[in-house]
C-alpha atoms as a PDB file:
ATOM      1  CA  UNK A   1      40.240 -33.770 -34.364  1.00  0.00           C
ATOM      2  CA  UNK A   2      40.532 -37.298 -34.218  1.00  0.00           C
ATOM      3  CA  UNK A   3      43.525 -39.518 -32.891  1.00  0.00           C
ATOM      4  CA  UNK A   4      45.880 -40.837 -35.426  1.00  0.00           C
ATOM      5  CA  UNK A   5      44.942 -45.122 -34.990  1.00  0.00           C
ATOM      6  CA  UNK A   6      48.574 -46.019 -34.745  1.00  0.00           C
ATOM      7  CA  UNK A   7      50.838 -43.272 -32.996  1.00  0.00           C
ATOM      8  CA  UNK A   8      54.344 -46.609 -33.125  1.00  0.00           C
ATOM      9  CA  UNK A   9      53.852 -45.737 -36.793  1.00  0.00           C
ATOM     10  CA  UNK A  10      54.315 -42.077 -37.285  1.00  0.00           C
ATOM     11  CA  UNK A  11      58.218 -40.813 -37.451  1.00  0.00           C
ATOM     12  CA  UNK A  12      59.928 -38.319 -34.731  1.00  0.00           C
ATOM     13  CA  UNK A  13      58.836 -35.180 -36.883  1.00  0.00           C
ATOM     14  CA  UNK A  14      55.563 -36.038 -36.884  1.00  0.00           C
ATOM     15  CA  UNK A  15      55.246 -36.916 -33.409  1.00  0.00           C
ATOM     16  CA  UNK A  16      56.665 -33.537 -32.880  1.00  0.00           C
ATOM     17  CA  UNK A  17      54.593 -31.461 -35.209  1.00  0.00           C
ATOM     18  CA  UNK A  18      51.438 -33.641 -33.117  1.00  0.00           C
ATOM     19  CA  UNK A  19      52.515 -32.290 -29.961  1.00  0.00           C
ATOM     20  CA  UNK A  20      53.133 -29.143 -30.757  1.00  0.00           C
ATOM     21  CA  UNK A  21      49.705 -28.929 -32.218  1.00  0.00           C
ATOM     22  CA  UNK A  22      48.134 -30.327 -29.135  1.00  0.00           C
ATOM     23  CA  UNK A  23      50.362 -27.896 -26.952  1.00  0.00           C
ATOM     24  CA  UNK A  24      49.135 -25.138 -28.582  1.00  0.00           C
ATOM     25  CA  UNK A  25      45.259 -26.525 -28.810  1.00  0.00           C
ATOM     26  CA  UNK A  26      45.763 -26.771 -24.835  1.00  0.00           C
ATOM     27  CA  UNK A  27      47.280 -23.257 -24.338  1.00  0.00           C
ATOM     28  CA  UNK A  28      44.330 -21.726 -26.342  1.00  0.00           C
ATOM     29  CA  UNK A  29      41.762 -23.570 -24.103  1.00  0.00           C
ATOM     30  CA  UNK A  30      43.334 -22.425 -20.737  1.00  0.00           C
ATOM     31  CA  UNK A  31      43.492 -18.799 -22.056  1.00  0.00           C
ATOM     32  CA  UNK A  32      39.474 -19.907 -22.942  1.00  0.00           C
ATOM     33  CA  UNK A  33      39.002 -20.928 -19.641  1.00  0.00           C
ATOM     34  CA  UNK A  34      40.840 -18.055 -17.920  1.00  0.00           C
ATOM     35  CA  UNK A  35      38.240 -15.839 -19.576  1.00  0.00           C
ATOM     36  CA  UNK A  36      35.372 -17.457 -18.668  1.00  0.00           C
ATOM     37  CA  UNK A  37      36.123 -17.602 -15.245  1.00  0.00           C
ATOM     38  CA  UNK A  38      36.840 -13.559 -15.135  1.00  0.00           C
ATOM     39  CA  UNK A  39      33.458 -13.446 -16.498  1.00  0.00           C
ATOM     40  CA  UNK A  40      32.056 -15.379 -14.353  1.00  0.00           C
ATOM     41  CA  UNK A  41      33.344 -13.602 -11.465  1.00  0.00           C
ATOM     42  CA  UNK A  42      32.422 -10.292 -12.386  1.00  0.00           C
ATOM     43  CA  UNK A  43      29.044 -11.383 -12.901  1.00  0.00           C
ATOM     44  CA  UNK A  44      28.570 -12.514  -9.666  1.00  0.00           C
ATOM     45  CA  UNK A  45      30.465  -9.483  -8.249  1.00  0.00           C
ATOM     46  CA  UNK A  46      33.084 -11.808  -6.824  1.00  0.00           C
ATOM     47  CA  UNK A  47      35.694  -9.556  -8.237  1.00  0.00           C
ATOM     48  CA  UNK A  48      36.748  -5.745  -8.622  1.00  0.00           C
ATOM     49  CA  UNK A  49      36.208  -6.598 -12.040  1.00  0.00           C
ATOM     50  CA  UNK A  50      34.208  -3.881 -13.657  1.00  0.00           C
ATOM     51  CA  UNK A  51      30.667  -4.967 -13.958  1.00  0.00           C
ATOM     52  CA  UNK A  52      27.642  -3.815 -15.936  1.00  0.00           C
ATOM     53  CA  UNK A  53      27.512  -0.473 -17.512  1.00  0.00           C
ATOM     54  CA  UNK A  54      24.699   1.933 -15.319  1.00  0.00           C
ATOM     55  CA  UNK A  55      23.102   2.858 -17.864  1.00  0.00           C
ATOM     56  CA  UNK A  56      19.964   6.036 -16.987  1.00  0.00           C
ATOM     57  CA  UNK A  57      16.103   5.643 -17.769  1.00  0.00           C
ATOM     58  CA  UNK A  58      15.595   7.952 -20.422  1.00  0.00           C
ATOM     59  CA  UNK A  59      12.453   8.983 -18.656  1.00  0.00           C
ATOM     60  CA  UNK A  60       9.868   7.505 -21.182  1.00  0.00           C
ATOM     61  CA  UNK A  61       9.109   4.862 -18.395  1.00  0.00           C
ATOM     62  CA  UNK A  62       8.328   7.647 -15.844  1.00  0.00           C
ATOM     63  CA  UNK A  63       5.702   8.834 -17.543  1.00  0.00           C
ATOM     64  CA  UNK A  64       3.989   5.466 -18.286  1.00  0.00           C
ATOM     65  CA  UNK A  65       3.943   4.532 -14.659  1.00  0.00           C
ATOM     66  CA  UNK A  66       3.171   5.981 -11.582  1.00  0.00           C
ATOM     67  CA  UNK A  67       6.010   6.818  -9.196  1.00  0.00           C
ATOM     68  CA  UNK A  68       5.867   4.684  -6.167  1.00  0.00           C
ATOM     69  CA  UNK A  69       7.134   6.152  -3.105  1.00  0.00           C
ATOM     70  CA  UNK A  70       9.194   3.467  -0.756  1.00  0.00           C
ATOM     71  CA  UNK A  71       8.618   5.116   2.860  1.00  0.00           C
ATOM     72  CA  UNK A  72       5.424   7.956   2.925  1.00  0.00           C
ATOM     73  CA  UNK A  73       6.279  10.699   5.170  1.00  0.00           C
ATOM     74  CA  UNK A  74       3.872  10.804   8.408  1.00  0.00           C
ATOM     75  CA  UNK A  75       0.337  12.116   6.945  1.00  0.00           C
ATOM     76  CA  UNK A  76      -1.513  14.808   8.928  1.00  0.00           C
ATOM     77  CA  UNK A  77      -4.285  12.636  10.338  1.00  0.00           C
ATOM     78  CA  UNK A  78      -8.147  15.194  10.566  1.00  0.00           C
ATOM     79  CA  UNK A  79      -8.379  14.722  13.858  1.00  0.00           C
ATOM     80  CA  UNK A  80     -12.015  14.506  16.017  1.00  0.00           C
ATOM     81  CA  UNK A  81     -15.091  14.391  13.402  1.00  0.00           C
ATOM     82  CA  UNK A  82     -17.706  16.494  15.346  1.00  0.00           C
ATOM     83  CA  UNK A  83     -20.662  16.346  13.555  1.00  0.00           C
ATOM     84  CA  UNK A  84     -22.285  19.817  13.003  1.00  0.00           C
ATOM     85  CA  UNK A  85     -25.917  19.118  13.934  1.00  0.00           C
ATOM     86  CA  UNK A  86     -26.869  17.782  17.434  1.00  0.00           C
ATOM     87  CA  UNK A  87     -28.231  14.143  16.817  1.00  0.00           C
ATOM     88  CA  UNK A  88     -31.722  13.619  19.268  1.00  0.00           C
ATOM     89  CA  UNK A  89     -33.199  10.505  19.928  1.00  0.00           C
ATOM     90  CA  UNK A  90     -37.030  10.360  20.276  1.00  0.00           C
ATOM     91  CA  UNK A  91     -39.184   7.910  20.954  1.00  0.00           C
ATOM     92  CA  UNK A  92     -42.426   8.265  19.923  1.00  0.00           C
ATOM     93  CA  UNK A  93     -45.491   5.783  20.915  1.00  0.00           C
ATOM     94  CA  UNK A  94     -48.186   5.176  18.458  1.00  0.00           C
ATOM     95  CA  UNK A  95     -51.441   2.808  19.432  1.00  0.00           C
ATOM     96  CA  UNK A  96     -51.422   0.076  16.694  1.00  0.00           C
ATOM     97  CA  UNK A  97     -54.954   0.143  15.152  1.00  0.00           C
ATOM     98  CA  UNK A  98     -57.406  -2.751  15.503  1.00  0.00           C
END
């Protein structure tokens, strides 16, 4: 909307109809603003506000990827290898040849 160029010219009822325009133009962008700051604010969580719908995995996505555990449960270690045959060192001397 653009300003009239001469507002001394215009009579009382149009100055009137003007401002009533411009009053309600204003009380439409408050209520604008109003919303976007409630939006805003339940975004961020700032707010009891309710927030985004939880919506469940429909379990497609389970299946796709492997489930990763966050903390493993302690794991049974084996313990002592023993091996099952004795291990012998020898040493055996050989006369290199000429």
């Amino acid at each position: 909307m653009s300003p009239p160029t001469d507002l001394s010219g215009l009579s009382r009822a149009e100055l009137g109809a003007l401002v009533l325009k411009l009053l309600a133009e204003m009380g439409e962008l408050k209520r604008l603003v109003a919303g976007q700051r409630d939006e805003i604010a339940r975004l961020k969580g700032l707010k009891g506000l309710k927030g985004r719908p939880v919506i469940k995995p429909s379990g497609m996505e389970d299946q796709t990827e492997p489930k990763r555990h966050g903390k493993r449960g302690k794991q049974r270690s084996r313990g002592k290898v023993v091996p099952r045959v004795a291990i012998e060192d020898k040493v055996i001397l050989v006369t290199v040849p000429e």
